[in-house]
Protein backbone atom coordinates (compact mmCIF):
# COMPACT_ATOMS: atom_id res chain seq x y z
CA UNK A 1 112.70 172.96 -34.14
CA UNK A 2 114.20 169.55 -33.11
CA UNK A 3 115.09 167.58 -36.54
CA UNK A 4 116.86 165.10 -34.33
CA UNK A 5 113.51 163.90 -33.08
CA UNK A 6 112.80 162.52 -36.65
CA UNK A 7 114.91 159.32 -35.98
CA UNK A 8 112.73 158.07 -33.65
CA UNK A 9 109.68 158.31 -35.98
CA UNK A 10 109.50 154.14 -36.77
CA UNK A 11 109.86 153.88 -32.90
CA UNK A 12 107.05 156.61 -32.05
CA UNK A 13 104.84 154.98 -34.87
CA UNK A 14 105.80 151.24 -33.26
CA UNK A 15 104.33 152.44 -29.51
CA UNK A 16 101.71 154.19 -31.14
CA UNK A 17 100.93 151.00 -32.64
CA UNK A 18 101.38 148.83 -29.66
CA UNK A 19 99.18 151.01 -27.31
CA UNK A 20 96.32 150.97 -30.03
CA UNK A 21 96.47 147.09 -29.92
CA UNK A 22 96.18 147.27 -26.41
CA UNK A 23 93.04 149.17 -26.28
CA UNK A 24 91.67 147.01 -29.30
CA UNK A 25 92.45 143.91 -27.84
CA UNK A 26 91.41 144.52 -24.62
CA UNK A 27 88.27 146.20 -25.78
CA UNK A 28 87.10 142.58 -28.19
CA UNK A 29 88.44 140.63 -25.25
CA UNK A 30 85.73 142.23 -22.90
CA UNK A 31 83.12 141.44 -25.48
CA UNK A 32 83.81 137.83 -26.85
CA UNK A 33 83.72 137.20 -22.92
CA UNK A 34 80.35 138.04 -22.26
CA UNK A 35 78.90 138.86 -25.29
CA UNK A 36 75.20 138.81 -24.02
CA UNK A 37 76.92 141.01 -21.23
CA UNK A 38 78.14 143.52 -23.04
CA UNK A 39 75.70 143.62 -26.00
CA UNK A 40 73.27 144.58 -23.44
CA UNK A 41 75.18 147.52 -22.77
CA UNK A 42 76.01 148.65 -25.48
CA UNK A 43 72.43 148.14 -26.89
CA UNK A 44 73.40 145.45 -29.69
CA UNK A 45 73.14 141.89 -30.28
CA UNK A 46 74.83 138.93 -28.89
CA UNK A 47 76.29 137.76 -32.43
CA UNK A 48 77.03 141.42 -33.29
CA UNK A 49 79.31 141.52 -30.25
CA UNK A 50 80.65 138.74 -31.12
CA UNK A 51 81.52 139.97 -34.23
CA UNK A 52 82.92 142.88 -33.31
CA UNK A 53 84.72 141.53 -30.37
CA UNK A 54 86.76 139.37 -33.10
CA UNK A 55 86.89 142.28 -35.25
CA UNK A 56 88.51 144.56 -32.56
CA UNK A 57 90.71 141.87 -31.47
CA UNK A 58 91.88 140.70 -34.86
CA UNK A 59 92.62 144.71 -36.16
CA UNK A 60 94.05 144.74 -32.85
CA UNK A 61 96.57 142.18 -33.69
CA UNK A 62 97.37 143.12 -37.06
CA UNK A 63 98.37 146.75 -35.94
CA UNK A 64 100.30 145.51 -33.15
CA UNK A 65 102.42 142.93 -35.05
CA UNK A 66 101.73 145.19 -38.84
CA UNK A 67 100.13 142.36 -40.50
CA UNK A 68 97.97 143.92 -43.63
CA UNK A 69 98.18 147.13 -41.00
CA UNK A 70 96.42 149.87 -43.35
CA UNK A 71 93.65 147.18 -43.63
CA UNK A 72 93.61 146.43 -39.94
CA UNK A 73 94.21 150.37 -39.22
CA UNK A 74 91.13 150.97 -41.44
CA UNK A 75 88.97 148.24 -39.98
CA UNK A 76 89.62 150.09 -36.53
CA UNK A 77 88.39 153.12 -37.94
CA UNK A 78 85.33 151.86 -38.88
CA UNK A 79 84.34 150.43 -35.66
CA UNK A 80 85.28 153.98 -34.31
CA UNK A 81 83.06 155.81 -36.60
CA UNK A 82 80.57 153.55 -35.68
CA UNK A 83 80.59 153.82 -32.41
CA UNK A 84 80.75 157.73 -33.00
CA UNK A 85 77.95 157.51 -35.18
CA UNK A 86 75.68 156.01 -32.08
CA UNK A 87 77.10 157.51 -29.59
CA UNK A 88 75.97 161.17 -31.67
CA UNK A 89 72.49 159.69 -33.30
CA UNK A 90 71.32 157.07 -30.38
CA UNK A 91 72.64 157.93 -27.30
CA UNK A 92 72.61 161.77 -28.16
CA UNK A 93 75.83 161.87 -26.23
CA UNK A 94 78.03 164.96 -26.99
CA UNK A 95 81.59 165.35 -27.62
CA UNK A 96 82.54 165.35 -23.65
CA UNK A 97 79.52 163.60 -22.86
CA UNK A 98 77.88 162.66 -19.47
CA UNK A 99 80.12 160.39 -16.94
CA UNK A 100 83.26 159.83 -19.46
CA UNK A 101 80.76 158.37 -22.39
CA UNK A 102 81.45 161.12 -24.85
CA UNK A 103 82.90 160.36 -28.13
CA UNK A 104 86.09 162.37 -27.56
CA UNK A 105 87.74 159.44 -27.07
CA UNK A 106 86.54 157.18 -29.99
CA UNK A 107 87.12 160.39 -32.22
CA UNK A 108 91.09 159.89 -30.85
CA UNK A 109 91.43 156.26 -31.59
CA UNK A 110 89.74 156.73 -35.17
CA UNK A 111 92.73 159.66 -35.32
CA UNK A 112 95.45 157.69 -34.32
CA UNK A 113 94.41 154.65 -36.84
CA UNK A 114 94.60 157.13 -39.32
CA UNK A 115 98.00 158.07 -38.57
CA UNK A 116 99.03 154.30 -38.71
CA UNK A 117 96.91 153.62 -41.81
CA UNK A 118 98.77 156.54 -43.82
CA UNK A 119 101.91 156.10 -42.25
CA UNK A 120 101.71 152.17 -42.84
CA UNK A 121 103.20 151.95 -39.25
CA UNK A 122 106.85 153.01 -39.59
CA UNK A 123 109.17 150.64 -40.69
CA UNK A 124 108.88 148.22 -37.79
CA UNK A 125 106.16 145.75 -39.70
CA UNK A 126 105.92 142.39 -40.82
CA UNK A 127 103.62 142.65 -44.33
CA UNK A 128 101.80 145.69 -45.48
């Protein structure tokens, strides 16, 4: 319908990119801060937060600036599924869930890493 629209493709893929870093990064930032904190409440271990803190941070990074961003893009998608995955089994949440902790909005982030991962981010990268 509007074909003009298909120039800004490698800038829609860029802020795509940039506001997925933002929730990453924030996200690991939050746990490598107070990892006992926030491994508490999310019923996992210190080190595991820790881990995953630097693993949300790091995919974070590499999606924002498109360092090895399919492999950063797919690393994302993991933790999402993850999370997913107890948010279903564990927490017996449903897709809406009780006060905003649904997986509705994991499910979009794993989405919208799989855009960037098949996409490879547009042109606006620095390695793939």
């Amino acid at each position: 319908m509007l074909p003009q629209l298909g120039r800004f493709t490698d800038l829609s893929l860029l802020l795509l990119r940039l506001m997925v870093a933002a929730v990453f990064i924030s996200s690991g930032w939050n746990h490598l801060k107070d990892p006992e904190g926030r491994g508490k409440s999310i019923g996992m271990s210190k080190a595991f937060t820790v881990f995953l803190g630097a693993a949300e941070v790091a995919g974070g990074l590499g999606v924002a600036v498109g360092f090895l961003i399919q492999l950063a893009a797919g690393g994302l998608i993991l933790i999402m599924m993850g999370g997913i995955l107890k948010k279903i089994f564990v927490w017996h949440s449903d897709f809406w869930g009780e006060n905003e902790y649904g997986w509705h909005y994991d499910l979009m982030l794993a989405i919208m890493n799989l855009v960037i991962a098949c996409t490879g981010g547009g042109r606006y990268v620095l390695w793939m």
